[in-house]
N, C-alpha and C. Protein backbone atom coordinates (compact mmCIF):
# COMPACT_ATOMS: atom_id res chain seq x y z
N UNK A 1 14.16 7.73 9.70
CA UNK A 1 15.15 7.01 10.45
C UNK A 1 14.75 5.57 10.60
N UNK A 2 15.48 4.59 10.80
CA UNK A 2 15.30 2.99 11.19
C UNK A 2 15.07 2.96 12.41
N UNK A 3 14.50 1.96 12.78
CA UNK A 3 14.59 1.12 14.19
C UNK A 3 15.22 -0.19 13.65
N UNK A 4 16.10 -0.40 14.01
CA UNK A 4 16.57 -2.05 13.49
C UNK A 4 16.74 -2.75 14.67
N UNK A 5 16.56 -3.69 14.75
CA UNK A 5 16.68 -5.04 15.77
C UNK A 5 16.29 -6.53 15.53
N UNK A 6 17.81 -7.24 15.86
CA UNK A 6 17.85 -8.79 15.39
C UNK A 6 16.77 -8.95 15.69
N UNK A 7 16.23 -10.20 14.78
CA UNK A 7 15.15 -10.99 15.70
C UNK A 7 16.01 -12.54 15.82
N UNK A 8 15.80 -13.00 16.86
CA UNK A 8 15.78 -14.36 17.44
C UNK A 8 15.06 -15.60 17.60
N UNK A 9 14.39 -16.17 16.22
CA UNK A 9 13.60 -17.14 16.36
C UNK A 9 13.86 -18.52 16.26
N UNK A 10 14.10 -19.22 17.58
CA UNK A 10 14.73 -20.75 17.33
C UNK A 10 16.26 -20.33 16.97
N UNK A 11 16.72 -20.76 16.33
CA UNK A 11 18.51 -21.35 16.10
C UNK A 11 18.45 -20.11 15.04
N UNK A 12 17.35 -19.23 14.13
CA UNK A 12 17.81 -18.52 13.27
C UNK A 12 18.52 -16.86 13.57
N UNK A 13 19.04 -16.57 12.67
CA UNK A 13 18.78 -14.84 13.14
C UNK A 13 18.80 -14.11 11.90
N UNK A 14 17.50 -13.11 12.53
CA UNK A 14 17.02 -12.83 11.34
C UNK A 14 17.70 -11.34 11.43
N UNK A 15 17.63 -10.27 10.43
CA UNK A 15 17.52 -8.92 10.24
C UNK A 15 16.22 -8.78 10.34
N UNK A 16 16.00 -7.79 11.09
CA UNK A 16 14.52 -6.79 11.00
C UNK A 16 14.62 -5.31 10.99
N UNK A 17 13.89 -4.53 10.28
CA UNK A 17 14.30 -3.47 10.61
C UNK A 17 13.28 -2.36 10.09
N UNK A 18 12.72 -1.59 10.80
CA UNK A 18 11.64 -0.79 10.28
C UNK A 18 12.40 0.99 9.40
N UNK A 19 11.25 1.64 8.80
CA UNK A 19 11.72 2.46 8.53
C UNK A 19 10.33 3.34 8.45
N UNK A 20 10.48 4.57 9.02
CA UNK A 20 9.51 5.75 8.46
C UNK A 20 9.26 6.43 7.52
N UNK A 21 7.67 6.50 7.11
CA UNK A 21 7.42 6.94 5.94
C UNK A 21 7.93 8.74 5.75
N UNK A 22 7.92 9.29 4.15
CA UNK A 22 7.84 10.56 4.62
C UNK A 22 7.08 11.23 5.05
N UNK A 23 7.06 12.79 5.05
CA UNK A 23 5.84 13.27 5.89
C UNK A 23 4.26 13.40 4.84
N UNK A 24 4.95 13.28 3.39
CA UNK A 24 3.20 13.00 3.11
C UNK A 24 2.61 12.11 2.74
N UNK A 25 3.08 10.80 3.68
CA UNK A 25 2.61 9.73 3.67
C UNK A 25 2.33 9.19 5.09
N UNK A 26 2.80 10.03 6.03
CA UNK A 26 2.70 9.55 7.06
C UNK A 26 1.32 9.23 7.93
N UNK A 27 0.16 10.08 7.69
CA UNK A 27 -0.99 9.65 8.09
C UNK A 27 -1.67 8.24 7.31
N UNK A 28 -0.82 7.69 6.34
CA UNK A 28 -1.42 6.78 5.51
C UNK A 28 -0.67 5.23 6.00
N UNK A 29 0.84 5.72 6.24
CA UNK A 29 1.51 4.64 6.42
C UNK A 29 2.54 4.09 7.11
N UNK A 30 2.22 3.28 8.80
CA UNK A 30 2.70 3.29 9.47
C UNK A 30 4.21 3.18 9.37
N UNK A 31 4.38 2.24 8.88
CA UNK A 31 6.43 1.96 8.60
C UNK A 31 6.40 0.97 7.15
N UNK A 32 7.67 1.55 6.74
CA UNK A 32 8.30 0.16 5.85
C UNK A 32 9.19 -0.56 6.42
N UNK A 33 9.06 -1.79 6.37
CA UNK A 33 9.97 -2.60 6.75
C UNK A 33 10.83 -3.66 6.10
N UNK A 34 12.03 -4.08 6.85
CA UNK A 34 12.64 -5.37 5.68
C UNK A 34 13.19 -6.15 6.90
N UNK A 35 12.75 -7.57 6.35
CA UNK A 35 13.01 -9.01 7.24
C UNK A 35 14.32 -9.63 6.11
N UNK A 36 15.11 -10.31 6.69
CA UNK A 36 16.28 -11.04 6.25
C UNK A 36 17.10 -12.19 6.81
N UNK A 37 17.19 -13.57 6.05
CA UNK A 37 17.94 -14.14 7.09
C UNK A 37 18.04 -15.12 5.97
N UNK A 38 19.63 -15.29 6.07
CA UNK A 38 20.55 -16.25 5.28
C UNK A 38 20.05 -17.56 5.34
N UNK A 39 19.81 -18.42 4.10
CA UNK A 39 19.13 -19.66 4.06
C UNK A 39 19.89 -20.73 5.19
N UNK A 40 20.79 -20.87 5.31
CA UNK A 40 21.83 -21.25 6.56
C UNK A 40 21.37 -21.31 7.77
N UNK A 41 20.77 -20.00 8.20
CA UNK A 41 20.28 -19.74 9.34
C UNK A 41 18.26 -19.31 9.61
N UNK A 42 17.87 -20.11 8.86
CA UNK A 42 16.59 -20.14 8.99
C UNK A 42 16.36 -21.09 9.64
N UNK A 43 15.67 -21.27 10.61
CA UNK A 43 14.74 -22.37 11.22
C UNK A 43 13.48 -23.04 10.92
N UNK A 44 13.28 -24.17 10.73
CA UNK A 44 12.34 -24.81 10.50
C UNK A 44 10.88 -24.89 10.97
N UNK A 45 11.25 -24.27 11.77
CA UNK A 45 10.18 -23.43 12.99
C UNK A 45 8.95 -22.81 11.80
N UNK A 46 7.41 -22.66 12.06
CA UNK A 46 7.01 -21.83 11.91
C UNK A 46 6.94 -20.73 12.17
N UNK A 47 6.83 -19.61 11.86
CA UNK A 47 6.90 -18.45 12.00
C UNK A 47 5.05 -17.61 12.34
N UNK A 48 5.39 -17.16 13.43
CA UNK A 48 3.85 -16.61 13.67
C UNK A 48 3.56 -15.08 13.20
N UNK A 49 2.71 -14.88 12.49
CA UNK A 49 2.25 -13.31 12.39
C UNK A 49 0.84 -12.80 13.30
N UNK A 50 1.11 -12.49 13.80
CA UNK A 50 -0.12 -11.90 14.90
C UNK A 50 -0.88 -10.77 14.41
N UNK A 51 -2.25 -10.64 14.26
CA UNK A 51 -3.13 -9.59 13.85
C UNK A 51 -3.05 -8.18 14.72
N UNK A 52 -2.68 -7.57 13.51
CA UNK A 52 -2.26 -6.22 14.51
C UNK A 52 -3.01 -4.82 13.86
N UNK A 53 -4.15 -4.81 13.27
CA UNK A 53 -5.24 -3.93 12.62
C UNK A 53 -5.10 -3.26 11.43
N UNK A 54 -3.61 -3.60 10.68
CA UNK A 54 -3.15 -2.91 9.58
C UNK A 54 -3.06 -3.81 8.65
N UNK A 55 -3.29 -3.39 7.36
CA UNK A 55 -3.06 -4.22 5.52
C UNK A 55 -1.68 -4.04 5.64
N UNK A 56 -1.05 -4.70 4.47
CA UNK A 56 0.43 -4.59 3.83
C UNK A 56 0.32 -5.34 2.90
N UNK A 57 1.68 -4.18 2.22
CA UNK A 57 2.06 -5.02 1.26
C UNK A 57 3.04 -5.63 1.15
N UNK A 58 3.63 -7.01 0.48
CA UNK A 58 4.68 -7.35 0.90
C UNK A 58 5.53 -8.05 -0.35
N UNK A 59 6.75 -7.53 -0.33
CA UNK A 59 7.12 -8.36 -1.53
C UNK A 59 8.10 -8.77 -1.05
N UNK A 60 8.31 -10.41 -1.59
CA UNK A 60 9.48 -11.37 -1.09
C UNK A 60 10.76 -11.38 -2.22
N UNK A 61 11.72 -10.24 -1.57
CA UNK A 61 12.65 -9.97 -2.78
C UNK A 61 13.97 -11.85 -2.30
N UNK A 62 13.68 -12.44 -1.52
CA UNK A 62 14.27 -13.44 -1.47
C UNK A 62 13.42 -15.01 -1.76
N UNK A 63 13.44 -16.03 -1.34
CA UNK A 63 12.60 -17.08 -1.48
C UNK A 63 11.27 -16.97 -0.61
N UNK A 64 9.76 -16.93 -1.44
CA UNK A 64 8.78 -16.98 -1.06
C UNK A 64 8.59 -17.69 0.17
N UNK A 65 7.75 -17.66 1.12
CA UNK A 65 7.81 -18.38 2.47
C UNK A 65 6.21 -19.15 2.05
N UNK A 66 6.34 -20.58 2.69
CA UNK A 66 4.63 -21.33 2.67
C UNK A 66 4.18 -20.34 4.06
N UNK A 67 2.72 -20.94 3.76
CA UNK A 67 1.58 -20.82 4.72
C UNK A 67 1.22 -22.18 5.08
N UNK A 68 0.86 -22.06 6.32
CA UNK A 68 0.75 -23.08 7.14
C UNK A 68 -1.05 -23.18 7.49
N UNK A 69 -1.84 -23.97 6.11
CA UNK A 69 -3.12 -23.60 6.26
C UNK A 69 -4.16 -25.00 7.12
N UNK A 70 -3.56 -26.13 7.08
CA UNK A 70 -4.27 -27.24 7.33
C UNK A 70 -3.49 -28.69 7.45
N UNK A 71 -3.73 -29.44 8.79
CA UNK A 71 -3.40 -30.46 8.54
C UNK A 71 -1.52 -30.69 8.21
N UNK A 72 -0.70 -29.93 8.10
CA UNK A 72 0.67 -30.06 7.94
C UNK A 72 0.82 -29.30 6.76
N UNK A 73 -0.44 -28.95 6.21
CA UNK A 73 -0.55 -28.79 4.53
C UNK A 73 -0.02 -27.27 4.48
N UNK A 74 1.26 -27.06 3.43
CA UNK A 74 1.23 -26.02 3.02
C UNK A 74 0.81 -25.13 1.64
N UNK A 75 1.36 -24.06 2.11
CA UNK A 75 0.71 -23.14 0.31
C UNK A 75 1.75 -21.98 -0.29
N UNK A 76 2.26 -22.05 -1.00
CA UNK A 76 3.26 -21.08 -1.18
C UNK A 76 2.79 -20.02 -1.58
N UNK A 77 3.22 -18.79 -0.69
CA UNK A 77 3.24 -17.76 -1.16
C UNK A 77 3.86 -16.95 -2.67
N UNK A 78 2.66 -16.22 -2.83
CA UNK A 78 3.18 -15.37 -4.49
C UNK A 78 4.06 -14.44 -4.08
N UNK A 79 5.10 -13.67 -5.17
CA UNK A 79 6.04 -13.00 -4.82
C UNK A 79 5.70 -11.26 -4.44
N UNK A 80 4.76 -11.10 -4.62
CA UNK A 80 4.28 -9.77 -4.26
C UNK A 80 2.70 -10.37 -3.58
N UNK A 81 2.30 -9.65 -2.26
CA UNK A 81 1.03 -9.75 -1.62
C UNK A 81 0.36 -8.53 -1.44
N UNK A 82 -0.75 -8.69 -1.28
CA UNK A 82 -1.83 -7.42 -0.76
C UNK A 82 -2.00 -8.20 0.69
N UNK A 83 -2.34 -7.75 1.72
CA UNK A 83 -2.63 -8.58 2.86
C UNK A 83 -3.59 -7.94 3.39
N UNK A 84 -4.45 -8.12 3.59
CA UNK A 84 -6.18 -7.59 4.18
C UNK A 84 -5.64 -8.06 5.93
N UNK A 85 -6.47 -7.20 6.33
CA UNK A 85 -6.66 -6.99 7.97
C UNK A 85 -6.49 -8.49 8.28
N UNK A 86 -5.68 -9.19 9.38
CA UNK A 86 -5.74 -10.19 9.79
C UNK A 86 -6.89 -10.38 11.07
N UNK A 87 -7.46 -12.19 10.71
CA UNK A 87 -8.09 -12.26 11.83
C UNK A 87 -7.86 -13.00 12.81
N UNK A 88 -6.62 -13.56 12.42
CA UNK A 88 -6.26 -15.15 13.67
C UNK A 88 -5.05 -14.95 12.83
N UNK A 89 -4.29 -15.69 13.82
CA UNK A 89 -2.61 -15.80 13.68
C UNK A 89 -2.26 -16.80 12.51
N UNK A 90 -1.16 -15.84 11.16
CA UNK A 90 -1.14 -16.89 10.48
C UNK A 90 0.15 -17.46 11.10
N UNK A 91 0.84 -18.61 10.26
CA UNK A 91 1.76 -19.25 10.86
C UNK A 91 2.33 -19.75 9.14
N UNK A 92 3.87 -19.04 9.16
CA UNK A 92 4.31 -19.11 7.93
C UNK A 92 5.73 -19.55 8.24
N UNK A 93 6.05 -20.64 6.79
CA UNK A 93 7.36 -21.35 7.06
C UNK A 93 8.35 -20.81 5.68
N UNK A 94 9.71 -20.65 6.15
CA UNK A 94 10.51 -19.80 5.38
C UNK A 94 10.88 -21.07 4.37
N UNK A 95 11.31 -20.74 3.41
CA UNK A 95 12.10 -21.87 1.80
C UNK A 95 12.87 -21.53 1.87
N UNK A 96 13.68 -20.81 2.24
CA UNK A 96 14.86 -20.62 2.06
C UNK A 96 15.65 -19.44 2.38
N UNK A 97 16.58 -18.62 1.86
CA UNK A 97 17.15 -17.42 2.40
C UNK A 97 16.04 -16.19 2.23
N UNK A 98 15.93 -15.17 3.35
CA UNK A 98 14.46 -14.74 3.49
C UNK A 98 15.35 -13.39 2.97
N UNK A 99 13.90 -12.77 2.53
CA UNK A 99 14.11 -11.31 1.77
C UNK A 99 13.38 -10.08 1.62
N UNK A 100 12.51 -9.82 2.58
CA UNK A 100 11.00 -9.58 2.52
C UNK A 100 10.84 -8.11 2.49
N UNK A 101 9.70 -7.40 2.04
CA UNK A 101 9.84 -5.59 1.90
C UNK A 101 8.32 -5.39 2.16
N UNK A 102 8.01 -5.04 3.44
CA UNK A 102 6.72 -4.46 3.70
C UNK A 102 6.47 -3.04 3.47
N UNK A 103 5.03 -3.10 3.20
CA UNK A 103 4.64 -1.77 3.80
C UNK A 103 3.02 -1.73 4.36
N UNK A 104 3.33 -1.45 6.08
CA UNK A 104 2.86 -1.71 6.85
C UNK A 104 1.96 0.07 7.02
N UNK A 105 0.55 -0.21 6.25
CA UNK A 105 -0.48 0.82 6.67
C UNK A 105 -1.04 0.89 7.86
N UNK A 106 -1.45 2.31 8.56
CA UNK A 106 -2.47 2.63 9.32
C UNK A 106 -3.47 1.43 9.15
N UNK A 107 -4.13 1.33 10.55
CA UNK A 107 -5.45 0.83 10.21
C UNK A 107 -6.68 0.83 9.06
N UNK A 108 -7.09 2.18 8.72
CA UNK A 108 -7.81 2.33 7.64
C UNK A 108 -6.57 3.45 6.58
N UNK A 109 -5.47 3.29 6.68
CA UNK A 109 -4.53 3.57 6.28
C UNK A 109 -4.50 3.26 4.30
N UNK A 110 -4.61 2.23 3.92
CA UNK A 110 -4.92 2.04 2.44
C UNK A 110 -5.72 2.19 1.69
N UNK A 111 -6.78 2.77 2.18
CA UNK A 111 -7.75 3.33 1.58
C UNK A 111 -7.22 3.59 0.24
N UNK A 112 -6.41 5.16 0.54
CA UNK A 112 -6.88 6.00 -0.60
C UNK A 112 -5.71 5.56 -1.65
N UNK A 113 -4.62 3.92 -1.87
CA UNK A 113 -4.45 3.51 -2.61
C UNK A 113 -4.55 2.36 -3.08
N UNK A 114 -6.06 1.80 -2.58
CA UNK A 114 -6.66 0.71 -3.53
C UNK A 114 -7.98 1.06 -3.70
N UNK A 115 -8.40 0.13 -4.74
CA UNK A 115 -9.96 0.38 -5.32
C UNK A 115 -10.74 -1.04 -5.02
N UNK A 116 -10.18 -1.48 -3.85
CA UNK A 116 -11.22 -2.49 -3.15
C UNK A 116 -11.89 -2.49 -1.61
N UNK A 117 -13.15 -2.50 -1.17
CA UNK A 117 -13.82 -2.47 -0.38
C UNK A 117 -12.95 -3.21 0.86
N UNK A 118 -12.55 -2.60 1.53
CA UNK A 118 -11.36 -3.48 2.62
C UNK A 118 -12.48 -4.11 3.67
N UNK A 119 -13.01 -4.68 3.76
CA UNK A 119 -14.21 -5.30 4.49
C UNK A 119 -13.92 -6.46 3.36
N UNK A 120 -13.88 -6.79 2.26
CA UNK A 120 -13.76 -7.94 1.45
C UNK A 120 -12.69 -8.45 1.51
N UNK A 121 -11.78 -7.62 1.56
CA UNK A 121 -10.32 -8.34 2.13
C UNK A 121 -9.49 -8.38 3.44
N UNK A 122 -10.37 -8.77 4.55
CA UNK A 122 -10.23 -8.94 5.57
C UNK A 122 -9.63 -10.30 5.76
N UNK A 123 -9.10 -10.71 6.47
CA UNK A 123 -8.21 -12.09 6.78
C UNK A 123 -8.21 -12.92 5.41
N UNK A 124 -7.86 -11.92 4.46
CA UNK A 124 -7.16 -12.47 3.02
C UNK A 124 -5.66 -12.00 2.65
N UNK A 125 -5.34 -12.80 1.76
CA UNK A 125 -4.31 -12.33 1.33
C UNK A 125 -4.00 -13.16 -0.03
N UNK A 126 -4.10 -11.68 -0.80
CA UNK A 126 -4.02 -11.52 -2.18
C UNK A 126 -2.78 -11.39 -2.90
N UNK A 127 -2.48 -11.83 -4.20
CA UNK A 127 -1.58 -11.23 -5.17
C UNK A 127 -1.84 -9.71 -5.82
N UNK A 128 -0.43 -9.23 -5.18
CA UNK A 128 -0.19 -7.95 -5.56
C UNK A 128 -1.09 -7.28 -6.92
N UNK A 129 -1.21 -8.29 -7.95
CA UNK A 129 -0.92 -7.73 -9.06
C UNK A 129 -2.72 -7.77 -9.11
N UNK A 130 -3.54 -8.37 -8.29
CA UNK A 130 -5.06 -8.54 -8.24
C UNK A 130 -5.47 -6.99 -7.59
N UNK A 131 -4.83 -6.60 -7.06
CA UNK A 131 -5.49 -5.49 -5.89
C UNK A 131 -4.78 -4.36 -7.40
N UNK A 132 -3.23 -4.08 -7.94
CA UNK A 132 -3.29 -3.14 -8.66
C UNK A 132 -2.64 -3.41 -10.24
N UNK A 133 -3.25 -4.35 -10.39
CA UNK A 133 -2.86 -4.63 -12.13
C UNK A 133 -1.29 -4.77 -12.34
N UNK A 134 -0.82 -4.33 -13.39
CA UNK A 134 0.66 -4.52 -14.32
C UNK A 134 1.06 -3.27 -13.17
N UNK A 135 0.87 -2.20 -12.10
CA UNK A 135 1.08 -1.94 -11.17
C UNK A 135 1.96 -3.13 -10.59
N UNK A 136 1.04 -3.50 -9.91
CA UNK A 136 1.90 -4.56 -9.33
C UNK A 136 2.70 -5.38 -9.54
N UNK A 137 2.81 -5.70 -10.63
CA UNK A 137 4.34 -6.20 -10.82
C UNK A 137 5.16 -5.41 -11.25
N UNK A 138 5.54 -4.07 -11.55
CA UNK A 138 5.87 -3.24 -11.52
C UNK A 138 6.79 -2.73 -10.27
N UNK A 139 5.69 -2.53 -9.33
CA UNK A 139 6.27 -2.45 -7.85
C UNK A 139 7.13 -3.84 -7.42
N UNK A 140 6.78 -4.90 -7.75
CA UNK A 140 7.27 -6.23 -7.27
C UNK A 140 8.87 -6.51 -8.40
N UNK A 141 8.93 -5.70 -9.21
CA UNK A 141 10.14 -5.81 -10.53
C UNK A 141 10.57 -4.36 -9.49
N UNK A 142 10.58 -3.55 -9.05
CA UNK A 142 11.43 -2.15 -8.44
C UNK A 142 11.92 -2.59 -7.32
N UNK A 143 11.43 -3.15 -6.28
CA UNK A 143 11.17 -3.68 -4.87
C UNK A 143 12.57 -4.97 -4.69
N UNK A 144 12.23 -5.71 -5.92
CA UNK A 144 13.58 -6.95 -5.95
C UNK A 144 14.65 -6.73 -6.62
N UNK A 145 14.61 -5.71 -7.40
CA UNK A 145 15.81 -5.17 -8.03
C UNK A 145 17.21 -4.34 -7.15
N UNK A 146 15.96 -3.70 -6.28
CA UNK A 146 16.78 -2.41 -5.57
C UNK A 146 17.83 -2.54 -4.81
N UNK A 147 17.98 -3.62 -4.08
CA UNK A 147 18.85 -4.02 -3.60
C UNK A 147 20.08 -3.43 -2.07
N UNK A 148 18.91 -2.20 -1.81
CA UNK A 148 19.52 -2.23 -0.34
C UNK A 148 17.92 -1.59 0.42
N UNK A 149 17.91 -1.78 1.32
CA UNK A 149 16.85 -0.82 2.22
C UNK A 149 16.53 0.63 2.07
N UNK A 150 17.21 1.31 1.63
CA UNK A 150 17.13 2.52 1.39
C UNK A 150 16.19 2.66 -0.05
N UNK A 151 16.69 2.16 -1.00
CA UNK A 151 16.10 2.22 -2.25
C UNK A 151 14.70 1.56 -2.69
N UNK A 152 14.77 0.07 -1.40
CA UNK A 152 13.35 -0.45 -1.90
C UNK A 152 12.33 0.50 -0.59
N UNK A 153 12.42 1.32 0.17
CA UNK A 153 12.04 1.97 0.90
C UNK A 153 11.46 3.64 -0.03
N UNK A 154 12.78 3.72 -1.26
CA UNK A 154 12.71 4.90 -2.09
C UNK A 154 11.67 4.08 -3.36
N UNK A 155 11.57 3.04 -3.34
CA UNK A 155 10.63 2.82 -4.41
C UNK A 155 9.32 2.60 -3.89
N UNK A 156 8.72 2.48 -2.70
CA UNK A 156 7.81 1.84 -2.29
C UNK A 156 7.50 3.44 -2.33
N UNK A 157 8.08 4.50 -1.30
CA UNK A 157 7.19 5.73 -1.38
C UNK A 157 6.76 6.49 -2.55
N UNK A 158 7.89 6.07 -3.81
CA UNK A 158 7.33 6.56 -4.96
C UNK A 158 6.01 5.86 -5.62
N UNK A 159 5.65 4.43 -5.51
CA UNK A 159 4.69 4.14 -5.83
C UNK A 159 3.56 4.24 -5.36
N UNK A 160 3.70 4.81 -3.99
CA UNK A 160 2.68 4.91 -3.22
C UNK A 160 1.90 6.74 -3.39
N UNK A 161 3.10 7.32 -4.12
CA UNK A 161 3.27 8.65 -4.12
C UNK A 161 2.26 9.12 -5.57
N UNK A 162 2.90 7.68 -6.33
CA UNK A 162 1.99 7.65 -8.33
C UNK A 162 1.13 7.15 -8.23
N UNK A 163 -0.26 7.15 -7.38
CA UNK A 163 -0.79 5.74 -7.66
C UNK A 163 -1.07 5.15 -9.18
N UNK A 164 -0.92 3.50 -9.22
CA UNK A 164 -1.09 2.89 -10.30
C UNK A 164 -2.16 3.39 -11.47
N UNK A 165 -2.75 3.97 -10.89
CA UNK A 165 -4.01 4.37 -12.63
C UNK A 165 -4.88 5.34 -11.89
N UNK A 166 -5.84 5.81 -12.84
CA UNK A 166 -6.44 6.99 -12.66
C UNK A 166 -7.27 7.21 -11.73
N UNK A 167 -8.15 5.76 -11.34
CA UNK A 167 -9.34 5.69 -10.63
C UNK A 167 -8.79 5.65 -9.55
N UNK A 168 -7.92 5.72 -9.23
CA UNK A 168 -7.09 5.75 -7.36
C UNK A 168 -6.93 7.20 -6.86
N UNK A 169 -7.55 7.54 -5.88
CA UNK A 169 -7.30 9.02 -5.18
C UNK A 169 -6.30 9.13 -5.02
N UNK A 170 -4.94 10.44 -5.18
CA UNK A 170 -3.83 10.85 -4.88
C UNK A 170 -4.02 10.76 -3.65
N UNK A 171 -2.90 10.80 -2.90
CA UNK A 171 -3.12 11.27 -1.30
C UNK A 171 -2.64 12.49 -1.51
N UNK A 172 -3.49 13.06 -0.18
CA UNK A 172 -2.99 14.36 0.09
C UNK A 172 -4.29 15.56 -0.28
């Protein structure tokens, strides 16, 4: 089932809206989610993400959003991310009409579908396709194609369901 609820940031309004994994994914993975908001109605505002003990993955099926790393200075985000445990609040600015498809793990929740030491990717954040090869763009080509919540929600559990190559533990 969803939880959906506007969000209200500055003059924009966004779509938010979570969704639950199935049940044999559920000890692995807290919710999928999808953010949305018409280039029209984005605000110029930074946008804060607050560290909340879980990885994700995230693919921007609309215009990539910067990072807000130094000095005014930004960095554009790649179209598919790995996101390691946060340690301080990032602060990210939208380009344009937003489009975004998480999937928001348990705490030690991603384990058993990556083959990197999550202590190394702690307050990082990686390209998709670094953490699981031609995987990952794979997932990031299913994810922007799909084109409603339901389906990039039905592709995320299937990939999470195949993992990308051999050396990855099935769950379950």
């Amino acid at each position: 089932g969803a939880t959906a609820a506007p969000a209200l940031t500055g003059r924009s309004r966004m779509r938010y809206a979570e969704y639950r994994p199935s049940a044999p994914l559920a000890q692995w993975v807290r919710c999928y989610w999808v953010l949305e908001c018409a280039a029209a109605d984005v605000s110029p505002e930074p946008e804060r993400v607050l560290p909340d003990g879980c990885t994700e993955i995230i693919v921007h099926y609309g215009d990539p959003f910067r990072r807000l790393v130094e000095w005014g200075r930004t960095v554009s985000q790649r179209r598919a991310l790995f996101a390691g445990q946060l340690e301080r609040c990032l602060l990210l600015v939208p380009e344009g009409a937003v489009g975004m498809f998480g999937v928001r793990f348990e705490p030690a929740g991603v384990r058993p579908f990556v083959d990197v030491a999550l202590t190394d990717v702690v307050g990082h954040v990686l390209a998709l396709d670094e953490v699981w090869g031609a995987a990952g763009v794979t997932f990031e080509d299913r994810i922007g194609s799909a084109g409603e919540d339901q389906r990039r929600g039905a592709g995320g559990e299937g990939a999470l369901l195949r993992p990308p190559d051999a050396a990855r533990p099935t769950p379950g």
